[in-house]
N, C-alpha and C. Protein backbone atom coordinates (compact mmCIF):
# COMPACT_ATOMS: atom_id res chain seq x y z
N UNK A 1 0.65 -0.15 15.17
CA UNK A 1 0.27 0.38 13.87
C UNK A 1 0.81 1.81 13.75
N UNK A 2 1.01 2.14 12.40
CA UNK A 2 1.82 3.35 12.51
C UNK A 2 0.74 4.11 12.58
N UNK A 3 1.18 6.03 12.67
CA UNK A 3 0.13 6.83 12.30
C UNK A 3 0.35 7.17 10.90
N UNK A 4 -1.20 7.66 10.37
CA UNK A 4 -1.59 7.65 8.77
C UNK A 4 -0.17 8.76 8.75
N UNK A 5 0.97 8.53 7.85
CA UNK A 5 1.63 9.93 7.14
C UNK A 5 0.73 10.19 5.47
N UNK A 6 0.54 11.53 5.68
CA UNK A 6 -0.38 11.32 4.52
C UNK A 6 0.32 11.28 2.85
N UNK A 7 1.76 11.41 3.12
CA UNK A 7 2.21 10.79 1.59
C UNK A 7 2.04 9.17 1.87
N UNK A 8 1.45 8.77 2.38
CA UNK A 8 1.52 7.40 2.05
C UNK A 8 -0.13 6.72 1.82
N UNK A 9 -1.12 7.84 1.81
CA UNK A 9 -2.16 7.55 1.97
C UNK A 9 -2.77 7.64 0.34
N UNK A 10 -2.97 6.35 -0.31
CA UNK A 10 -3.48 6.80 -1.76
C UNK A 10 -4.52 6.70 -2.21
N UNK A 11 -5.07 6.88 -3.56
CA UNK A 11 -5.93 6.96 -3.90
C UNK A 11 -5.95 5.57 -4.65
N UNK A 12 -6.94 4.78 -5.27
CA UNK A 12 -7.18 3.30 -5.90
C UNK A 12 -6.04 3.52 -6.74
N UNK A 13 -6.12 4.63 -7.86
CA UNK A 13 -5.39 4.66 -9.32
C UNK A 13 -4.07 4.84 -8.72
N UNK A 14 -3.50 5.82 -7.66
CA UNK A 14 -2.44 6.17 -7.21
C UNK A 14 -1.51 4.92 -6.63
N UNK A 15 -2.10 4.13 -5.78
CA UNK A 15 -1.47 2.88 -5.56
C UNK A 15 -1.66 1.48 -6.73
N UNK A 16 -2.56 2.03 -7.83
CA UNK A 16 -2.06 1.33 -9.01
C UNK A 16 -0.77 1.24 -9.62
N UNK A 17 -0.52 2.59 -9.81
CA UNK A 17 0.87 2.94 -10.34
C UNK A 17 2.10 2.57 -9.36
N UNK A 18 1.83 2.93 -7.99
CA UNK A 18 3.17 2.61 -7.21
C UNK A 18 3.48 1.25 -7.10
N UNK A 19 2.18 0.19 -7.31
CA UNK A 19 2.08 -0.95 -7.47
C UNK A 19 3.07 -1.38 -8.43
N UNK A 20 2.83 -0.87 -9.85
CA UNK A 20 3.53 -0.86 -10.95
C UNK A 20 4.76 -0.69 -10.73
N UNK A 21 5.04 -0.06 -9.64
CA UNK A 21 7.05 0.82 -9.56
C UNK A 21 7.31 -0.07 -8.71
N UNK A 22 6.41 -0.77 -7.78
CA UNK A 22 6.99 -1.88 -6.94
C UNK A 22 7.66 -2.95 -7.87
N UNK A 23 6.57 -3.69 -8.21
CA UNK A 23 7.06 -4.85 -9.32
C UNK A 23 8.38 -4.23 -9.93
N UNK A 24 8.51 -3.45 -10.61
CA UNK A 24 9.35 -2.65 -11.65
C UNK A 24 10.26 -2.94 -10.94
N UNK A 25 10.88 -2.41 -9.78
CA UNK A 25 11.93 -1.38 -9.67
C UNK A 25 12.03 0.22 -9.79
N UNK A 26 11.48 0.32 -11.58
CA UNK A 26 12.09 1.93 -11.94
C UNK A 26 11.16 1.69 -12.93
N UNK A 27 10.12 2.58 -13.36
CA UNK A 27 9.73 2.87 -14.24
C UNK A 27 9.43 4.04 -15.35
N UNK A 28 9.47 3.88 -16.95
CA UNK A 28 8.97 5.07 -17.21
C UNK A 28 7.34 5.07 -17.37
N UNK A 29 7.15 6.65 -17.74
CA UNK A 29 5.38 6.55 -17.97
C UNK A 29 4.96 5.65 -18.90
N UNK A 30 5.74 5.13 -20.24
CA UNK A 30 5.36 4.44 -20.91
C UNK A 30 5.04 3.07 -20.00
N UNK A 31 6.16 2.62 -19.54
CA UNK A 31 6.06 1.13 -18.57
C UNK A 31 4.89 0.95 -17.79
N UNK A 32 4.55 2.49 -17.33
CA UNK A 32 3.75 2.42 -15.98
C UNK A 32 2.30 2.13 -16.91
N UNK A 33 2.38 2.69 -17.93
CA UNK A 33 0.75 2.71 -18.70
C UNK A 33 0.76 1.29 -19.07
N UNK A 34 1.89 0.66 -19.71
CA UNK A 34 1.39 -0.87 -20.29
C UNK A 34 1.12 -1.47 -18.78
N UNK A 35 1.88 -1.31 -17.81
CA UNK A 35 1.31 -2.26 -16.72
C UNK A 35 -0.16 -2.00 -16.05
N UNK A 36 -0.40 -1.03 -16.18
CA UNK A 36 -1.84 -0.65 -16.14
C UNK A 36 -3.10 -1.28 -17.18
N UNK A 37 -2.92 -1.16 -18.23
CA UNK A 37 -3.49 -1.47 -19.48
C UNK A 37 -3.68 -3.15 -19.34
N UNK A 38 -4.25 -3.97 -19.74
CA UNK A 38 -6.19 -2.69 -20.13
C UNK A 38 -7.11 -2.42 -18.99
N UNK A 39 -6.59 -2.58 -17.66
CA UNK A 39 -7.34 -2.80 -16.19
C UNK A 39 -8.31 -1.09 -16.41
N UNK A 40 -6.80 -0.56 -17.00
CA UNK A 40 -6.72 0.95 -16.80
C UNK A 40 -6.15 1.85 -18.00
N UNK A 41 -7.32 1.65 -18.97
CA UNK A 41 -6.53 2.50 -20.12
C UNK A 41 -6.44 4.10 -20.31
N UNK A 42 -4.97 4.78 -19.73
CA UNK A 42 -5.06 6.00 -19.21
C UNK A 42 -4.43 6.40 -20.37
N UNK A 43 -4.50 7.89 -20.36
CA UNK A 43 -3.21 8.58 -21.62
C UNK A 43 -2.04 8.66 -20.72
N UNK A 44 -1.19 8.77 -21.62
CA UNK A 44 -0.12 8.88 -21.33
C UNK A 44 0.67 10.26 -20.29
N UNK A 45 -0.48 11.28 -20.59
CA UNK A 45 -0.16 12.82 -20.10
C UNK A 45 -0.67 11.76 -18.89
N UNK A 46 -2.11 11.72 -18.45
CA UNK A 46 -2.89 11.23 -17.03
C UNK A 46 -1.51 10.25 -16.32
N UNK A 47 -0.83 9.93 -16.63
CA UNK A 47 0.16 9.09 -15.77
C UNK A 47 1.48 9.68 -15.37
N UNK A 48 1.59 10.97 -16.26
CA UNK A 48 2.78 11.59 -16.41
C UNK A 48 2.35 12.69 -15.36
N UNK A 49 1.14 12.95 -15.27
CA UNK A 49 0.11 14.31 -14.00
C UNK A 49 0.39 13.24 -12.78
N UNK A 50 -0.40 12.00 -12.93
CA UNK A 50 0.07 11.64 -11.11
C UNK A 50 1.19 11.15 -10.97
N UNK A 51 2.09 10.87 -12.00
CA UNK A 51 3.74 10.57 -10.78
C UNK A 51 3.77 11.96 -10.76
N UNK A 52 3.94 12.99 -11.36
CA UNK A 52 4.17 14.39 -11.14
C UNK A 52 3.55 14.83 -9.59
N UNK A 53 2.53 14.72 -9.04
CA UNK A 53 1.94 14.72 -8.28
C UNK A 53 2.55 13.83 -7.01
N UNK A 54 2.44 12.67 -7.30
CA UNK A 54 3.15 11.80 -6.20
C UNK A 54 4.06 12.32 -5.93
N UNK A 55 5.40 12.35 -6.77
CA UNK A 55 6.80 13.22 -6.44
C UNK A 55 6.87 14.28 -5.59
N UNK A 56 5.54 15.33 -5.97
CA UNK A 56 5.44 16.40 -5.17
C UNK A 56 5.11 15.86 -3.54
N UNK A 57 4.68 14.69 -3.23
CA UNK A 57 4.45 14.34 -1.95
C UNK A 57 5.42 13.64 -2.02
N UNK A 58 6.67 13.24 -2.09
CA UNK A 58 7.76 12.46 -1.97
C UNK A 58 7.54 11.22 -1.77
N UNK A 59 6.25 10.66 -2.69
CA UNK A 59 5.98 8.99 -2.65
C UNK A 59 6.82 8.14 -3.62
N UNK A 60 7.18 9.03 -5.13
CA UNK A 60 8.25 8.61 -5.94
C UNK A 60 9.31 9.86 -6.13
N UNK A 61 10.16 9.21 -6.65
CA UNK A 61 11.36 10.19 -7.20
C UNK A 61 11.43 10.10 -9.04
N UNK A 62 12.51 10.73 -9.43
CA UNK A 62 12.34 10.62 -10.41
C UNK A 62 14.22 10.60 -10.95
N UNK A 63 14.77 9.83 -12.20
CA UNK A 63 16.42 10.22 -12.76
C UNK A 63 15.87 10.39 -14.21
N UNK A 64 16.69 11.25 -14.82
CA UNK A 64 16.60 11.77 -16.70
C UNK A 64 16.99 10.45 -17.19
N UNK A 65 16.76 9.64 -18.39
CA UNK A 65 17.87 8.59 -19.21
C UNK A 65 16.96 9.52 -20.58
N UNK A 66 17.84 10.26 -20.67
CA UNK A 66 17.86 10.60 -22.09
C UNK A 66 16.34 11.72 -22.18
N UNK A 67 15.55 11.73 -23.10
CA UNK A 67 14.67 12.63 -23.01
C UNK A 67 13.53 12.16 -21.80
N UNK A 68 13.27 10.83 -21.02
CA UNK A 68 12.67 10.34 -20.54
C UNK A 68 13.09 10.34 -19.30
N UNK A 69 11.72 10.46 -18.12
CA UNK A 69 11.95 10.44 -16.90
C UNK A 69 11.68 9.15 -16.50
N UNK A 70 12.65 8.59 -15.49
CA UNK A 70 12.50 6.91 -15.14
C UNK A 70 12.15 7.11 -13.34
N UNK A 71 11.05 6.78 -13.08
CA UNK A 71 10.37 7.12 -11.58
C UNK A 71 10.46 5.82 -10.93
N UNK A 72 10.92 6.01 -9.72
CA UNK A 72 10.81 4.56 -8.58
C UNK A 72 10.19 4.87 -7.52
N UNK A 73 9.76 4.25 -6.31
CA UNK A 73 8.65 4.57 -5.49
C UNK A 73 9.76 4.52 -4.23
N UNK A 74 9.51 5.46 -3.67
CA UNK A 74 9.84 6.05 -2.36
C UNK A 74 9.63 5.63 -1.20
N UNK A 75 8.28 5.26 -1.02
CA UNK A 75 7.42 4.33 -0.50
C UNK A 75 7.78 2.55 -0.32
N UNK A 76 7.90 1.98 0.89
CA UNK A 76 7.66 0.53 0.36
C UNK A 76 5.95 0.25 0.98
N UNK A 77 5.59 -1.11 0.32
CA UNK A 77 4.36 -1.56 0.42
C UNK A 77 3.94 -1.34 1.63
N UNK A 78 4.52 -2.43 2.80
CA UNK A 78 4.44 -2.03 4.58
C UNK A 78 4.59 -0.97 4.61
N UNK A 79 4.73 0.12 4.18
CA UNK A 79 4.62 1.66 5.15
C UNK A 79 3.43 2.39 4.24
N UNK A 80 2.92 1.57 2.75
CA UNK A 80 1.84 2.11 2.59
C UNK A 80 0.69 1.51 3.45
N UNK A 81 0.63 -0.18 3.29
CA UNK A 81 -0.60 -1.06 4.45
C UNK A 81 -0.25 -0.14 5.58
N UNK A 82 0.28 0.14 6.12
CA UNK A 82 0.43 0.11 7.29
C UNK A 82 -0.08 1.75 7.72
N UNK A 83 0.31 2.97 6.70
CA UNK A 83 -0.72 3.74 7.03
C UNK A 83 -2.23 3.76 6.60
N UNK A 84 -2.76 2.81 5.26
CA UNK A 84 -3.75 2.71 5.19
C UNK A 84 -4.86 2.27 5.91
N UNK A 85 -4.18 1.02 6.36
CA UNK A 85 -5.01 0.04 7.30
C UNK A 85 -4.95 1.21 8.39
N UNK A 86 -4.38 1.87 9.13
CA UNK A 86 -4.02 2.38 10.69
C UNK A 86 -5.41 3.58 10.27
N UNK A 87 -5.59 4.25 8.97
CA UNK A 87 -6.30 5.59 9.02
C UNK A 87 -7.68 4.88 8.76
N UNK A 88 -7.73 3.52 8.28
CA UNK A 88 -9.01 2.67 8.07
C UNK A 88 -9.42 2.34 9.55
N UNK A 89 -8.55 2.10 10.01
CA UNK A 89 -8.72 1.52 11.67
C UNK A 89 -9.12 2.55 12.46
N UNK A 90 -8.74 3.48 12.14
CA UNK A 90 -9.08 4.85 13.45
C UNK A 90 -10.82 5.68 12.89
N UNK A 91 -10.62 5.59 11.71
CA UNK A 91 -11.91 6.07 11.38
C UNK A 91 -13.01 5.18 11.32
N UNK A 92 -13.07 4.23 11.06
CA UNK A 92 -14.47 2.82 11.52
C UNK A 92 -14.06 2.44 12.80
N UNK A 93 -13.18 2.11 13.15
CA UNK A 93 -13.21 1.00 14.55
C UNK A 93 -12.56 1.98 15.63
N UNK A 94 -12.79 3.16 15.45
CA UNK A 94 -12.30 3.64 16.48
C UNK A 94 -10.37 3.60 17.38
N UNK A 95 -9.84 3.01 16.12
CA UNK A 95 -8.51 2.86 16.44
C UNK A 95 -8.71 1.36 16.73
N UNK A 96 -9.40 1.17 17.11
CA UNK A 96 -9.47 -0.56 17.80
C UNK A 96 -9.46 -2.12 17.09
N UNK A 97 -7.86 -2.46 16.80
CA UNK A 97 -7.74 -3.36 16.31
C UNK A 97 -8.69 -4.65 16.74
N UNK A 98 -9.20 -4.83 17.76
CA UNK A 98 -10.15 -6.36 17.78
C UNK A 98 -11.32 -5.79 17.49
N UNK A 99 -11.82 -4.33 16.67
CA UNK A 99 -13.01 -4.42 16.22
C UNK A 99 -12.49 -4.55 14.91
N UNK A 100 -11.73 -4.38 14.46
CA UNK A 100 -11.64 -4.56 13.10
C UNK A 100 -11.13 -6.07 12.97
N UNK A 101 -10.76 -6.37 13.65
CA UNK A 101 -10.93 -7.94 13.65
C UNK A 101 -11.77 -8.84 13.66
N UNK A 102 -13.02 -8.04 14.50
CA UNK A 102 -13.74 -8.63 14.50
C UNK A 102 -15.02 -8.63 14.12
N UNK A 103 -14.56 -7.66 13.06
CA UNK A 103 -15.59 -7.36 11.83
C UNK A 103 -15.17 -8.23 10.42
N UNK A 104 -13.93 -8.15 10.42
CA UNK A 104 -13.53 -9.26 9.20
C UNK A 104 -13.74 -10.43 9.29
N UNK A 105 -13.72 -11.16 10.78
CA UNK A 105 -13.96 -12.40 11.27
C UNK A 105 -15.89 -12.71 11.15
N UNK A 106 -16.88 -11.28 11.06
CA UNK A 106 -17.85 -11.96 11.85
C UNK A 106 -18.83 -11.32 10.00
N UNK A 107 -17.90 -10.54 9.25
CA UNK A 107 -18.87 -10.03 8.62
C UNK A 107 -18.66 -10.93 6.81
N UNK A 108 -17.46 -11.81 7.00
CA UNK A 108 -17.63 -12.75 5.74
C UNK A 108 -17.34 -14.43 6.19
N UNK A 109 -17.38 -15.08 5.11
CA UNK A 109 -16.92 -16.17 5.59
C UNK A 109 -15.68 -16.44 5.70
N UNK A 110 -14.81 -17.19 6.64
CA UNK A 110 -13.47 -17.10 6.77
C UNK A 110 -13.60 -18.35 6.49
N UNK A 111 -12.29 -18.75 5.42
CA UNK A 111 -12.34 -20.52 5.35
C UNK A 111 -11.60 -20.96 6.72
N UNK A 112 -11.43 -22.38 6.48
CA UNK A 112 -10.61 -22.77 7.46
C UNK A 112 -9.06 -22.80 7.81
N UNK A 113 -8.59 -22.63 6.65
CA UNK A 113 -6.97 -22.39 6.31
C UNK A 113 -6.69 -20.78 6.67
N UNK A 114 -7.33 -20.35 6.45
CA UNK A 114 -7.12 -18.83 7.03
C UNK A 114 -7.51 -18.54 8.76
N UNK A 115 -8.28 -19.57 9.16
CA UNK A 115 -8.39 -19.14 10.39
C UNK A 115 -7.47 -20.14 11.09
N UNK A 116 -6.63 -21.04 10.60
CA UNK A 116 -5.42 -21.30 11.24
C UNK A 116 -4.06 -20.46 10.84
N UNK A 117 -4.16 -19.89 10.10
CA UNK A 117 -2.71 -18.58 9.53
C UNK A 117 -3.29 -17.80 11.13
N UNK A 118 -4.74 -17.44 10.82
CA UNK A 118 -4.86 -16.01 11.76
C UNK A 118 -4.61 -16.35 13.35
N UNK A 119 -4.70 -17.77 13.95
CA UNK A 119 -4.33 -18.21 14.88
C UNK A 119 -2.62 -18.54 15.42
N UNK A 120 -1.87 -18.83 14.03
CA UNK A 120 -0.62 -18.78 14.04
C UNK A 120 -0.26 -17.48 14.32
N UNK A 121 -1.07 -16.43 13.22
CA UNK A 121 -0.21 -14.85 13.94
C UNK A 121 -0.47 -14.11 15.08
N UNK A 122 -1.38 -14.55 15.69
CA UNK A 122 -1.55 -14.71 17.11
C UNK A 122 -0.89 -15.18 18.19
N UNK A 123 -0.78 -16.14 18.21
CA UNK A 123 0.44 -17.26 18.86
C UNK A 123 1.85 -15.85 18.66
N UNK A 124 2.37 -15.71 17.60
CA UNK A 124 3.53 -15.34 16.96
C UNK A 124 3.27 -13.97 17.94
N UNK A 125 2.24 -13.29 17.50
CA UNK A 125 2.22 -11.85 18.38
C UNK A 125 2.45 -11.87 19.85
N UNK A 126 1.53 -12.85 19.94
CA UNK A 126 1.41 -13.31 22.15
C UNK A 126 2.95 -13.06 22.26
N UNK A 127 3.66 -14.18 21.43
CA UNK A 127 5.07 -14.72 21.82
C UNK A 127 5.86 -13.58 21.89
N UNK A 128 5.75 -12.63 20.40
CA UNK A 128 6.97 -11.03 20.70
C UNK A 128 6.67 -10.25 21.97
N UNK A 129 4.96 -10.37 22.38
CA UNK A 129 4.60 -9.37 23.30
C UNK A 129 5.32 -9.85 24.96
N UNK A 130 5.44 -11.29 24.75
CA UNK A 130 6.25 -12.09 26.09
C UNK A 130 7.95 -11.32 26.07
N UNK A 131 8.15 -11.86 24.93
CA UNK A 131 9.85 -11.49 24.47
C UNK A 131 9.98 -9.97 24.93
N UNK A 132 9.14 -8.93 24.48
CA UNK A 132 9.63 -7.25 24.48
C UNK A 132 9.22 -7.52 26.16
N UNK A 133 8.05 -7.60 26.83
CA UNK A 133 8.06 -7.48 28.21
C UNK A 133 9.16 -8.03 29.20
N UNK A 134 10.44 -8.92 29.09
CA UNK A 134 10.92 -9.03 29.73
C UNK A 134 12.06 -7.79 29.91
């Protein structure tokens, strides 16, 4: 698991929007508000303040087309999970992936199709951890 980098660590609304630039590609603030809408009916300034903001943490960038700024995300998804989950993991479970495993496993119901995926990525993990040790 990686360690938390904290441009990658967001807030609900913040990974709304990068959400939005994922799907996208490139978005402007207008784009980013209809894809939000109506989950999230923001003004138009409030969306134009956090990519402004994000940018300043180098989570998006930004190119001119004309009077409008068109923003894409900097960020891909795996390097946001991956510091979220890791700073979720270190602060409840103590860093310790089989407690957080085994809090998801013991604290809802898991159907049965999911606890054969979670047994497949197991198998799959055992197997890389055989492969890198030789």
């Amino acid at each position: 698991m990686m360690d938390a980098d904290h441009s990658t660590l967001l807030t609900d609304l913040q990974l709304a929007v990068v959400r939005a630039l994922w799907a996208r590609g490139e978005c402007t603030v207008i784009a980013v508000q209809q894809a939000l809408w109506p989950d999230r009916p923001l003004a138009q300034t409030t969306i134009a303040t956090l990519l402004a903001r994000l940018e300043k943490r180098g989570v998006v960038s930004h190119r001119a087309q004309g009077r409008q700024f068109v923003y894409r995300a900097l960020v891909t998804e795996p390097e946001v999970k991956g510091a979220m989950v890791g700073q979720l993991m270190t602060m409840l479970f103590a860093g310790r992936p089989t407690a957080l495993i085994s809090h998801l496993l013991t604290s809802r119901d898991v159907r049965d199709v999911d606890l054969v995926e979670i047994k497949r990525l197991v198998e799959e993990a055992e197997a890389r951890s055989r492969t890198d040790t030789k």
